[in-house]
N, C-alpha and C. Protein backbone atom coordinates (compact mmCIF):
# COMPACT_ATOMS: atom_id res chain seq x y z
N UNK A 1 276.01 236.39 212.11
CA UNK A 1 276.17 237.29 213.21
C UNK A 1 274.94 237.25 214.12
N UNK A 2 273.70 236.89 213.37
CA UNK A 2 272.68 237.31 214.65
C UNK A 2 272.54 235.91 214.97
N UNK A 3 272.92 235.17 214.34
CA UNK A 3 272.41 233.79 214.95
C UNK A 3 273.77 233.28 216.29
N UNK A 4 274.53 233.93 216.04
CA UNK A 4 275.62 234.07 217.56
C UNK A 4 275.00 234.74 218.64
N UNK A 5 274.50 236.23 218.20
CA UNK A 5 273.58 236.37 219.58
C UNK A 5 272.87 235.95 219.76
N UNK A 6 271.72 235.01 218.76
CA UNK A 6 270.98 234.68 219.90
C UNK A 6 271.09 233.34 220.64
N UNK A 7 272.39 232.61 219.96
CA UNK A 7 273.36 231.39 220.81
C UNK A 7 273.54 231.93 221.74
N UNK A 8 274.09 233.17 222.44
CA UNK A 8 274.68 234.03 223.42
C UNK A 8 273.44 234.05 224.14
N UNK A 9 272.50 235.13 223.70
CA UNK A 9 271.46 234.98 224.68
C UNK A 9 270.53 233.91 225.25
N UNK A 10 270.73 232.86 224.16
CA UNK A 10 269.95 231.75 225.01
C UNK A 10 270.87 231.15 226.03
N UNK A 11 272.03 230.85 225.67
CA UNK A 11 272.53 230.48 226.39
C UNK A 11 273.19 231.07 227.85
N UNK A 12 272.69 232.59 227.62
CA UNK A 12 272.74 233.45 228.93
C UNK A 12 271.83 232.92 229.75
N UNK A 13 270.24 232.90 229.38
CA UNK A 13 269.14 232.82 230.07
C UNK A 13 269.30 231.45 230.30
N UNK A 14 269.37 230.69 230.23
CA UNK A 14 270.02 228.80 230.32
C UNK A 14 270.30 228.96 232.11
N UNK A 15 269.27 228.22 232.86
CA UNK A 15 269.36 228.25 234.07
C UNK A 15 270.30 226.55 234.52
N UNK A 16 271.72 227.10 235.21
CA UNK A 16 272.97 226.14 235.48
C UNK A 16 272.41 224.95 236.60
N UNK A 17 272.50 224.23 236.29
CA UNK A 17 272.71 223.58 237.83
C UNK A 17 273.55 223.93 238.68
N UNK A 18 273.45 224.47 240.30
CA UNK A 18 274.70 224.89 240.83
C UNK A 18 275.65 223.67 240.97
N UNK A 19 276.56 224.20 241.16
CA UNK A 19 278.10 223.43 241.42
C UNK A 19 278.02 223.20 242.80
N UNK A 20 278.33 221.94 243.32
CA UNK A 20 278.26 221.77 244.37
C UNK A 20 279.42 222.21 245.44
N UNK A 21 279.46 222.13 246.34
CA UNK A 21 280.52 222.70 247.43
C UNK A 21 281.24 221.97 247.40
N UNK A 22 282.50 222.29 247.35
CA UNK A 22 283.79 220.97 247.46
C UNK A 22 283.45 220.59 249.34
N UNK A 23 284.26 219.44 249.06
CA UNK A 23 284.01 218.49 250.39
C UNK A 23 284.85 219.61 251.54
N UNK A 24 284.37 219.54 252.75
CA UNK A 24 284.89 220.07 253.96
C UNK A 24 286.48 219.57 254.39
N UNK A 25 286.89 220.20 254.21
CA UNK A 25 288.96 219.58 254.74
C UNK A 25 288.38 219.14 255.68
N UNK A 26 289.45 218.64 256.25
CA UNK A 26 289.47 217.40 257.62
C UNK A 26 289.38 218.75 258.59
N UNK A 27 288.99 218.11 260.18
CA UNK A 27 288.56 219.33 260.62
C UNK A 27 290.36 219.12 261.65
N UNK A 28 290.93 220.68 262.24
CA UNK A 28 291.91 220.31 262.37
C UNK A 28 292.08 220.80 264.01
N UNK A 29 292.66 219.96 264.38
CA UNK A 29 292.88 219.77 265.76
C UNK A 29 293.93 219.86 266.46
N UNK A 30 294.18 220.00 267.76
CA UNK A 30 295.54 219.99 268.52
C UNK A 30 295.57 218.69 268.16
N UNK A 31 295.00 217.42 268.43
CA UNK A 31 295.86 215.78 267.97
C UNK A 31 296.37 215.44 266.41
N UNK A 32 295.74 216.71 265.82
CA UNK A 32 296.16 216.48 264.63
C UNK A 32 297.99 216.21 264.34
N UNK A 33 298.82 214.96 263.82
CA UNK A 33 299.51 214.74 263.38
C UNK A 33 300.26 215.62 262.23
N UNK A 34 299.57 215.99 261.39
CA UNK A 34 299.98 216.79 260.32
C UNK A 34 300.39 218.21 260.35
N UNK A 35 301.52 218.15 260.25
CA UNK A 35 302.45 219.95 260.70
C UNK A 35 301.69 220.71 259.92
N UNK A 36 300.91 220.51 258.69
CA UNK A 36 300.60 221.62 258.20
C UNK A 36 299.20 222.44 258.38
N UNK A 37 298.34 221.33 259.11
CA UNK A 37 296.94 221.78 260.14
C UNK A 37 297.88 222.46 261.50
N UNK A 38 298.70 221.93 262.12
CA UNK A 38 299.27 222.72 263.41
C UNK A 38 299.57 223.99 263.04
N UNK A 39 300.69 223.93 261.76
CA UNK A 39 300.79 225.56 261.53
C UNK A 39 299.75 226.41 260.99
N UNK A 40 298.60 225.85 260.35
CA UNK A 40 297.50 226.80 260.13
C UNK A 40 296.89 227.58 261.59
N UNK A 41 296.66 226.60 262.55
CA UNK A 41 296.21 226.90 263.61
C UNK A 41 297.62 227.93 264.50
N UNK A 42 298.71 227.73 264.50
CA UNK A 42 299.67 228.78 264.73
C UNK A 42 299.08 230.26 264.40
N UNK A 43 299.19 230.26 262.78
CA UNK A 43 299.01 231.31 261.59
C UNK A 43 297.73 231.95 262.25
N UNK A 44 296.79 231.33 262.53
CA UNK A 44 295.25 231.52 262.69
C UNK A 44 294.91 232.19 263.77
N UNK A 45 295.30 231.92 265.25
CA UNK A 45 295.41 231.78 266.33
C UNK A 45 296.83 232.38 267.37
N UNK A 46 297.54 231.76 267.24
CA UNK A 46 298.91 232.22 267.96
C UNK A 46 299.71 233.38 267.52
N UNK A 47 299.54 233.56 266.31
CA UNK A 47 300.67 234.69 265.32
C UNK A 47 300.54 236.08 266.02
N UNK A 48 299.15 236.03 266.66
CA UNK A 48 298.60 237.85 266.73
C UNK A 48 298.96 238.15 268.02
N UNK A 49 299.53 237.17 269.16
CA UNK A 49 300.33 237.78 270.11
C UNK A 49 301.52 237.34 269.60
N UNK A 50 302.07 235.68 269.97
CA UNK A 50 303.44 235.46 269.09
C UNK A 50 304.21 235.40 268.29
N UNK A 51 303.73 236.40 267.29
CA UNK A 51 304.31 235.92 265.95
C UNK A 51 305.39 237.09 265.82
N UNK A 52 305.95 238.37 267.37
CA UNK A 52 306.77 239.35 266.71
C UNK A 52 307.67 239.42 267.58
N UNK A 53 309.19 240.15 268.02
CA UNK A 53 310.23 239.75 268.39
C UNK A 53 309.83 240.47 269.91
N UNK A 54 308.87 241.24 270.13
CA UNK A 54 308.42 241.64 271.26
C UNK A 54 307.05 240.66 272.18
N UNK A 55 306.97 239.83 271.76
CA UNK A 55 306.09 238.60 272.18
C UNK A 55 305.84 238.24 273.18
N UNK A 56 304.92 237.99 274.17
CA UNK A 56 304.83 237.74 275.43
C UNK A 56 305.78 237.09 276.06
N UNK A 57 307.01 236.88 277.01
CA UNK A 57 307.89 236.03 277.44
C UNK A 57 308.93 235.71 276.03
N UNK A 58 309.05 236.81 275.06
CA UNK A 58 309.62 236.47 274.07
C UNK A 58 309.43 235.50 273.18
N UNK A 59 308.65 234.20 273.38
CA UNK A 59 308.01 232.95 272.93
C UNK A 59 307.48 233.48 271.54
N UNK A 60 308.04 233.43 270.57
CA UNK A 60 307.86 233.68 269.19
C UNK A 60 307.36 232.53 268.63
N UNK A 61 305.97 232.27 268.32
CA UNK A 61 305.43 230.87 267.77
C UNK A 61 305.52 230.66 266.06
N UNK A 62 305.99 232.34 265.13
CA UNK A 62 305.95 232.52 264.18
C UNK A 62 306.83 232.04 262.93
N UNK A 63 307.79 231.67 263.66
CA UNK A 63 309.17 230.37 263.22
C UNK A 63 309.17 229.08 264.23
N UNK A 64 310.23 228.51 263.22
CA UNK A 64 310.78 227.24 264.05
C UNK A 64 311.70 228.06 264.90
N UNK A 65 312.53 228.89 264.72
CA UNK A 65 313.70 229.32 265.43
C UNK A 65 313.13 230.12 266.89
N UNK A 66 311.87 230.70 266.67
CA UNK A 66 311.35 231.36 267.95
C UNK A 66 310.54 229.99 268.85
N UNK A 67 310.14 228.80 268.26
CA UNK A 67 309.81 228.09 268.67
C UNK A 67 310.90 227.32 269.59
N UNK A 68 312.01 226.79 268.67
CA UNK A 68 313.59 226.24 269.03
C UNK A 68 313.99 227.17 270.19
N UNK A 69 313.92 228.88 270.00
CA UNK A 69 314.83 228.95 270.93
C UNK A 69 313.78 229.00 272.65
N UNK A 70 312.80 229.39 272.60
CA UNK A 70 311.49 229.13 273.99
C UNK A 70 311.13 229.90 274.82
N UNK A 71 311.47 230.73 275.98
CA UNK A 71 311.16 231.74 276.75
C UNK A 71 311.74 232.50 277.23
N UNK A 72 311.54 233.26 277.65
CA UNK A 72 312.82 234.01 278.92
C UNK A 72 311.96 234.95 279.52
N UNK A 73 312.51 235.42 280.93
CA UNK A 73 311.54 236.34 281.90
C UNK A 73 311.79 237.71 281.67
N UNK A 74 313.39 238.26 280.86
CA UNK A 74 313.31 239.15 280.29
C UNK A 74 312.45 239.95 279.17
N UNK A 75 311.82 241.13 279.42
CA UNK A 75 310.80 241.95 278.70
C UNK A 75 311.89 242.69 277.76
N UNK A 76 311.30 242.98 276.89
CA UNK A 76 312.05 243.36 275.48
C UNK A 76 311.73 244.86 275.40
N UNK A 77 310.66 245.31 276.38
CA UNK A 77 310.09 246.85 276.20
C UNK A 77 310.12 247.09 278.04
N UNK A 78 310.85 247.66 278.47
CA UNK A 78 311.21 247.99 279.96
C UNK A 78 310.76 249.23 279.90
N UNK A 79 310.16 250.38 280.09
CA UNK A 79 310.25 251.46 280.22
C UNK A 79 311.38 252.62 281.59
N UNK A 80 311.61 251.40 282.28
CA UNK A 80 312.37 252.72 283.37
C UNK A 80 313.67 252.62 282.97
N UNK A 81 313.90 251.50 282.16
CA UNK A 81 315.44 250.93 282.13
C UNK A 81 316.26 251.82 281.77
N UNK A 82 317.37 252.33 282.44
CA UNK A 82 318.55 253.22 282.12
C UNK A 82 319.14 252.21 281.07
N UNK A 83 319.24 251.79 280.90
CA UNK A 83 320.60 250.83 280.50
C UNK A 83 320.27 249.77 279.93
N UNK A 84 321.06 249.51 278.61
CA UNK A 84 320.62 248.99 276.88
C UNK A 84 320.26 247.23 277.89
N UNK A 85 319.87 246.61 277.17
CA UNK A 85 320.45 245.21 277.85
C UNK A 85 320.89 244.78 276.51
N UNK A 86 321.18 243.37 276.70
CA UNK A 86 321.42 242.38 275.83
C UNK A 86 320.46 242.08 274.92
N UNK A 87 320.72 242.43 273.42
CA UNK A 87 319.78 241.88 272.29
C UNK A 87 319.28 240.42 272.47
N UNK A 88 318.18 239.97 272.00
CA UNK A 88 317.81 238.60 271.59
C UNK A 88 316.75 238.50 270.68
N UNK A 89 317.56 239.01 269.59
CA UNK A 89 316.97 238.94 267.97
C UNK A 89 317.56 237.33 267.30
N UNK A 90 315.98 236.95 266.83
CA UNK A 90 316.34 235.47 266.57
C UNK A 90 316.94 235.21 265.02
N UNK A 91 318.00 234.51 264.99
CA UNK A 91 319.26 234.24 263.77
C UNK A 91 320.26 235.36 264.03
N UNK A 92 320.38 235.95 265.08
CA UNK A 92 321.52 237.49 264.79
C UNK A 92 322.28 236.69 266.37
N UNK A 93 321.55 237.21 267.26
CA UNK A 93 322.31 236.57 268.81
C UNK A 93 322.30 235.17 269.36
N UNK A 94 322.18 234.33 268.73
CA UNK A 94 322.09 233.19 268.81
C UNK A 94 321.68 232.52 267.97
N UNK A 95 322.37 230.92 267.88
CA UNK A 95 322.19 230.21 266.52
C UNK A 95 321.38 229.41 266.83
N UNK A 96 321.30 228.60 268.22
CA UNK A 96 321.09 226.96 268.24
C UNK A 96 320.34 227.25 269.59
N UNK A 97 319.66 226.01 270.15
CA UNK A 97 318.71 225.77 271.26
C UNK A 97 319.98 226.49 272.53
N UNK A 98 320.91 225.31 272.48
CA UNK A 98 322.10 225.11 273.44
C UNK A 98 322.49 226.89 273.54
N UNK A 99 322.86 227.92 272.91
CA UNK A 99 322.86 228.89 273.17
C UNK A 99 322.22 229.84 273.55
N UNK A 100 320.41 229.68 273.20
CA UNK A 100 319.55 230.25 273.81
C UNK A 100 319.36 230.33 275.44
N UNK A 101 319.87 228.53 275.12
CA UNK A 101 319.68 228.22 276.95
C UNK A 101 320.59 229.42 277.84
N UNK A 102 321.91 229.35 277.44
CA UNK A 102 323.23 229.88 277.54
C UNK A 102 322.84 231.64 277.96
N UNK A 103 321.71 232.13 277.59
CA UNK A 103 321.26 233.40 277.25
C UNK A 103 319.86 233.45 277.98
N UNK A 104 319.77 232.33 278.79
CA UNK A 104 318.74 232.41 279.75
C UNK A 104 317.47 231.87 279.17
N UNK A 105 317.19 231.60 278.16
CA UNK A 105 315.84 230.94 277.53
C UNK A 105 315.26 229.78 278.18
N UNK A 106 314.43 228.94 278.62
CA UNK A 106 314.30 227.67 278.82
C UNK A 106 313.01 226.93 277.66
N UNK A 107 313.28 226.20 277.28
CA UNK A 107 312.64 225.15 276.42
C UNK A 107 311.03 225.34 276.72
N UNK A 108 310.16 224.89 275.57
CA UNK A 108 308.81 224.89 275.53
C UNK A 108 308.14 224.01 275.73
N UNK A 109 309.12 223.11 274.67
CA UNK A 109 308.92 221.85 273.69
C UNK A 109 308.94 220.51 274.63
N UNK A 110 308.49 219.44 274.03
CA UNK A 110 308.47 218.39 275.27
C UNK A 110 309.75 217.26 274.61
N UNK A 111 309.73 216.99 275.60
CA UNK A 111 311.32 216.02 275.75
C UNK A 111 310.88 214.83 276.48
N UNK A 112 310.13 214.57 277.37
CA UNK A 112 309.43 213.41 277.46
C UNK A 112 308.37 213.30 278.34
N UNK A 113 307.53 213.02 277.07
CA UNK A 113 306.23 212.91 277.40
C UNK A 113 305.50 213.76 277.10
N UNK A 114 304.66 214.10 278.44
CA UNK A 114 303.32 215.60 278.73
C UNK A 114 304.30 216.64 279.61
N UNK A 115 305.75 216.57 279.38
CA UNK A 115 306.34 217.55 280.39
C UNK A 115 306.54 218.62 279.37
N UNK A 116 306.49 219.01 278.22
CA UNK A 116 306.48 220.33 277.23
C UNK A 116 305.39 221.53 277.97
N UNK A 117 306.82 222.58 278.38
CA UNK A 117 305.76 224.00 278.71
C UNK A 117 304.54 224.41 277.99
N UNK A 118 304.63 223.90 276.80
CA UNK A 118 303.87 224.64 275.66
C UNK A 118 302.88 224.11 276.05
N UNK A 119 302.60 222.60 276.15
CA UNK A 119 301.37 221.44 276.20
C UNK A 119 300.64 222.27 277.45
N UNK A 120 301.84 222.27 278.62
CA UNK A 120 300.88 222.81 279.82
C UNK A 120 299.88 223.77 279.94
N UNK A 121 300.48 225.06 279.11
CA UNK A 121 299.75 226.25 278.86
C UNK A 121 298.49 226.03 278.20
N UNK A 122 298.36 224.88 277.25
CA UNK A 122 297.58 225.17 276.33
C UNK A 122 296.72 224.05 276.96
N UNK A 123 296.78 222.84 278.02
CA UNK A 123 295.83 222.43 279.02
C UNK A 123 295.50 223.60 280.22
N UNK A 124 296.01 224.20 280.48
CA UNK A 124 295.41 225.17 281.43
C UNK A 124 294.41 226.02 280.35
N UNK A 125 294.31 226.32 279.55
CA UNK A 125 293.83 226.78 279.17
C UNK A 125 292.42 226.28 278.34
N UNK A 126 292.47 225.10 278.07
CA UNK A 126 291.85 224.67 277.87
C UNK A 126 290.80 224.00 278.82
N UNK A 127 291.11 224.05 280.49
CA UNK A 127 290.60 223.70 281.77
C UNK A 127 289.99 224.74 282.01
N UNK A 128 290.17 226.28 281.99
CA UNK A 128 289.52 227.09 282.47
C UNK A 128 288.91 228.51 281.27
N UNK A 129 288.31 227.94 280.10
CA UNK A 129 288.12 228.53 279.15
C UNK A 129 287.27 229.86 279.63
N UNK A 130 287.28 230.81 278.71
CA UNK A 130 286.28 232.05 278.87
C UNK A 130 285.30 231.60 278.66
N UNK A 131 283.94 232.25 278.60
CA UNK A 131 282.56 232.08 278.44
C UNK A 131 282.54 232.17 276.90
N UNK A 132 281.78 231.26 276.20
CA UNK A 132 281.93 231.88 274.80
C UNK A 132 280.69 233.00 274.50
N UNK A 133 279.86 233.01 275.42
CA UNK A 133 278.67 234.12 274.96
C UNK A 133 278.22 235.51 276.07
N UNK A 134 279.60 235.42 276.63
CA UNK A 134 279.93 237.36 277.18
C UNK A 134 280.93 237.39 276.86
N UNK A 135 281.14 238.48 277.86
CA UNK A 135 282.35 239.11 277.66
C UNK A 135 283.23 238.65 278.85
N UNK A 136 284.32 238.85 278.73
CA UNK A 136 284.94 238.79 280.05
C UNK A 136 284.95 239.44 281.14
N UNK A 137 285.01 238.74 282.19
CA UNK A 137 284.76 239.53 283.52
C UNK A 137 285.69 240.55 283.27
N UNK A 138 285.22 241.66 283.97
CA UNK A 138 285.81 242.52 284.65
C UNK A 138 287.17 242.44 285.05
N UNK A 139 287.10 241.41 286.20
CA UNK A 139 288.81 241.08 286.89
C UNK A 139 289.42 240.16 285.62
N UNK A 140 289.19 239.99 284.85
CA UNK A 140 290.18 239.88 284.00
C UNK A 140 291.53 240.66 283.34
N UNK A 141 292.50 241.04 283.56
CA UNK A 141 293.49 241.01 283.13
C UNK A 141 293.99 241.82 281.62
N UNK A 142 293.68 242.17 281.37
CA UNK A 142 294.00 242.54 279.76
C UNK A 142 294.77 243.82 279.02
N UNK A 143 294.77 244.89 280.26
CA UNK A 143 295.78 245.90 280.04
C UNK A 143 297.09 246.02 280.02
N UNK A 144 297.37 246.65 278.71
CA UNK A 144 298.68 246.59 278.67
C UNK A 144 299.71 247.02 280.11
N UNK A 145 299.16 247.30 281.24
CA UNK A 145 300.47 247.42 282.26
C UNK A 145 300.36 246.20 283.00
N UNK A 146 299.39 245.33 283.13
CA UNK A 146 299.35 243.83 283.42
C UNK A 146 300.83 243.16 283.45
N UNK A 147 301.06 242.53 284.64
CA UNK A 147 302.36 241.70 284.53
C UNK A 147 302.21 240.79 283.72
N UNK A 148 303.46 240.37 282.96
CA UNK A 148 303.34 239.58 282.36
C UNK A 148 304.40 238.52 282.72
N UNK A 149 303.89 237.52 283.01
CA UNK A 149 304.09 236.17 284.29
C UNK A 149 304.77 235.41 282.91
N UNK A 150 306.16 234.54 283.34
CA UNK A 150 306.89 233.83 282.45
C UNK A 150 307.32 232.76 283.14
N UNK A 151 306.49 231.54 283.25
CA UNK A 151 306.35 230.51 284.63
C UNK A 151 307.76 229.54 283.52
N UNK A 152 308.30 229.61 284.44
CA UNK A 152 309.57 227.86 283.86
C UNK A 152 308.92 226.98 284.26
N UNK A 153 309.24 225.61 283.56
CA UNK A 153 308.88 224.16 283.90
C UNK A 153 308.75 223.96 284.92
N UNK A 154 309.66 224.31 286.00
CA UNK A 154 309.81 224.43 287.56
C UNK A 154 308.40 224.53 287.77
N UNK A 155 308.42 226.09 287.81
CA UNK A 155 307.59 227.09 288.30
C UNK A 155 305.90 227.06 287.49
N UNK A 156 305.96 226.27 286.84
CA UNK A 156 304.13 226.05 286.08
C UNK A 156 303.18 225.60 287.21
N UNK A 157 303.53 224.65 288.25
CA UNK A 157 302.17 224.02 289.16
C UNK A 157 302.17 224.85 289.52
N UNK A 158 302.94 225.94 290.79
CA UNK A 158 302.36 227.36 291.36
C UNK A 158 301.58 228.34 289.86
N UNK A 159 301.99 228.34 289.29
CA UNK A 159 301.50 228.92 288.27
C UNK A 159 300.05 229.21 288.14
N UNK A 160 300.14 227.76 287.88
CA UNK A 160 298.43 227.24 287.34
C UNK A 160 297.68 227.02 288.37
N UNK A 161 298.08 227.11 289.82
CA UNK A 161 297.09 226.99 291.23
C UNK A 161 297.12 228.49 290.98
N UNK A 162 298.14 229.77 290.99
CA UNK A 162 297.80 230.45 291.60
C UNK A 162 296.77 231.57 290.31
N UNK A 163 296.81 230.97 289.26
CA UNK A 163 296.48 231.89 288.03
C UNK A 163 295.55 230.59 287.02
N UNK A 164 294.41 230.24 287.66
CA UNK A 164 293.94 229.03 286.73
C UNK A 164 293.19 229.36 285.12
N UNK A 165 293.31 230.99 285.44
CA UNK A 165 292.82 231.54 283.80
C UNK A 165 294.01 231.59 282.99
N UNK A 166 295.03 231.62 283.63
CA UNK A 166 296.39 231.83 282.86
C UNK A 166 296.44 231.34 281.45
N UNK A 167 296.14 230.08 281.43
CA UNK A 167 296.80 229.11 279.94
C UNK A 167 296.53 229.91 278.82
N UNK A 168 296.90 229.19 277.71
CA UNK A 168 296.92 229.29 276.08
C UNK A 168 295.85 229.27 275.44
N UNK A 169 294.84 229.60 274.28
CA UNK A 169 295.33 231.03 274.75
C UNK A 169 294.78 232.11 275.16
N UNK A 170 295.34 232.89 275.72
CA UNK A 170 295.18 233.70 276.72
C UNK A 170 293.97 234.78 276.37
N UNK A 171 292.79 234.81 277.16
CA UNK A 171 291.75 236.08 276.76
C UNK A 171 290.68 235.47 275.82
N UNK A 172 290.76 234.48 274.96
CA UNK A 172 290.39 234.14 273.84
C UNK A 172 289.48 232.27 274.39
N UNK A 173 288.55 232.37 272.99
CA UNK A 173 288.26 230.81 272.76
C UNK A 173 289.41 229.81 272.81
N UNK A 174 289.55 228.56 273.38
CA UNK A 174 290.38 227.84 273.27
C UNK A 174 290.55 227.10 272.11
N UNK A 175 291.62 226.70 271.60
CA UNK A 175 291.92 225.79 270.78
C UNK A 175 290.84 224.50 270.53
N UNK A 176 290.87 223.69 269.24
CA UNK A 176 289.80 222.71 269.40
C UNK A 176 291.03 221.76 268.61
């Protein structure tokens, strides 16, 4: 029995070599290829405006299905509105892209090339980043009664001339 403690205590006082740090993951990027660095950076980044059914321009980044179905200029929280509108809860009012469209949505995603809404936002934004060591100006934008601008593919070059802080994402450090 005592010769266990004092196995125990020597081997308490027994100074370890530390363990070294496991290697650094790959560092992860918008060119990153691998869906599962993109959706970290979603999770990380995008979730805390897009990730709920009241989402800026509706643009839900928090599924594939809010991704699939893409935007619309309809606001989900109207305050003067007499009158219910039309639901657009995603898997309940629509199944597929083609019906979103049908329901006024237009696409994010790119179809060929650098023409994806999403890409645009997130180069504008990446063109006219915040400061990383203040705060934001003043005329910045950030109260909740702020319009909230829902540019279509069309409508992105006026967009981005007339609003060059606009892009993705919005208020924040840009994406790396």
């Amino acid at each position: 029995m005592l010769a266990g403690a004092l196995l125990a205590l020597a081997l308490g006082c027994r100074q370890w070599a530390p363990t070294p740090p496991p290697p650094a993951p790959p560092a992860e990027t918008l060119a990153s290829p691998d869906p599962a660095a993109a959706q970290r950076i979603v999770e990380r980044r995008c979730a805390v405006c897009r990730g709920c059914y009241d989402a800026p321009c509706q643009l839900v980044l928090s599924s594939h299905e809010g991704l699939a179905r893409g935007a619309s200029k309809e606001n989900v929280y109207h305050g003067s509105r007499l009158r219910r509108s039309e639901p657009t809860r995603l898997g309940i009012d629509a199944h597929s892209p083609e019906a979103w469209r049908e329901r006024g949505f237009w696409s994010v995603l790119d179809t060929t090339g650098d023409t994806a809404l999403l890409r645009k936002m997130l180069a504008l934004g990446r063109a006219a980043p915040p400061a990383s060591d203040r705060p934001l100006p003043e005329d910045f934008p950030l109260d909740i009664t702020r319009a909230l601008l829902c540019p279509t593919p069309e409508e992105f070059a006026d967009y981005a001339t007339a609003r060059p802080r606009g892009g993705m994402p919005y208020g924040t450090a840009p994406l790396s």
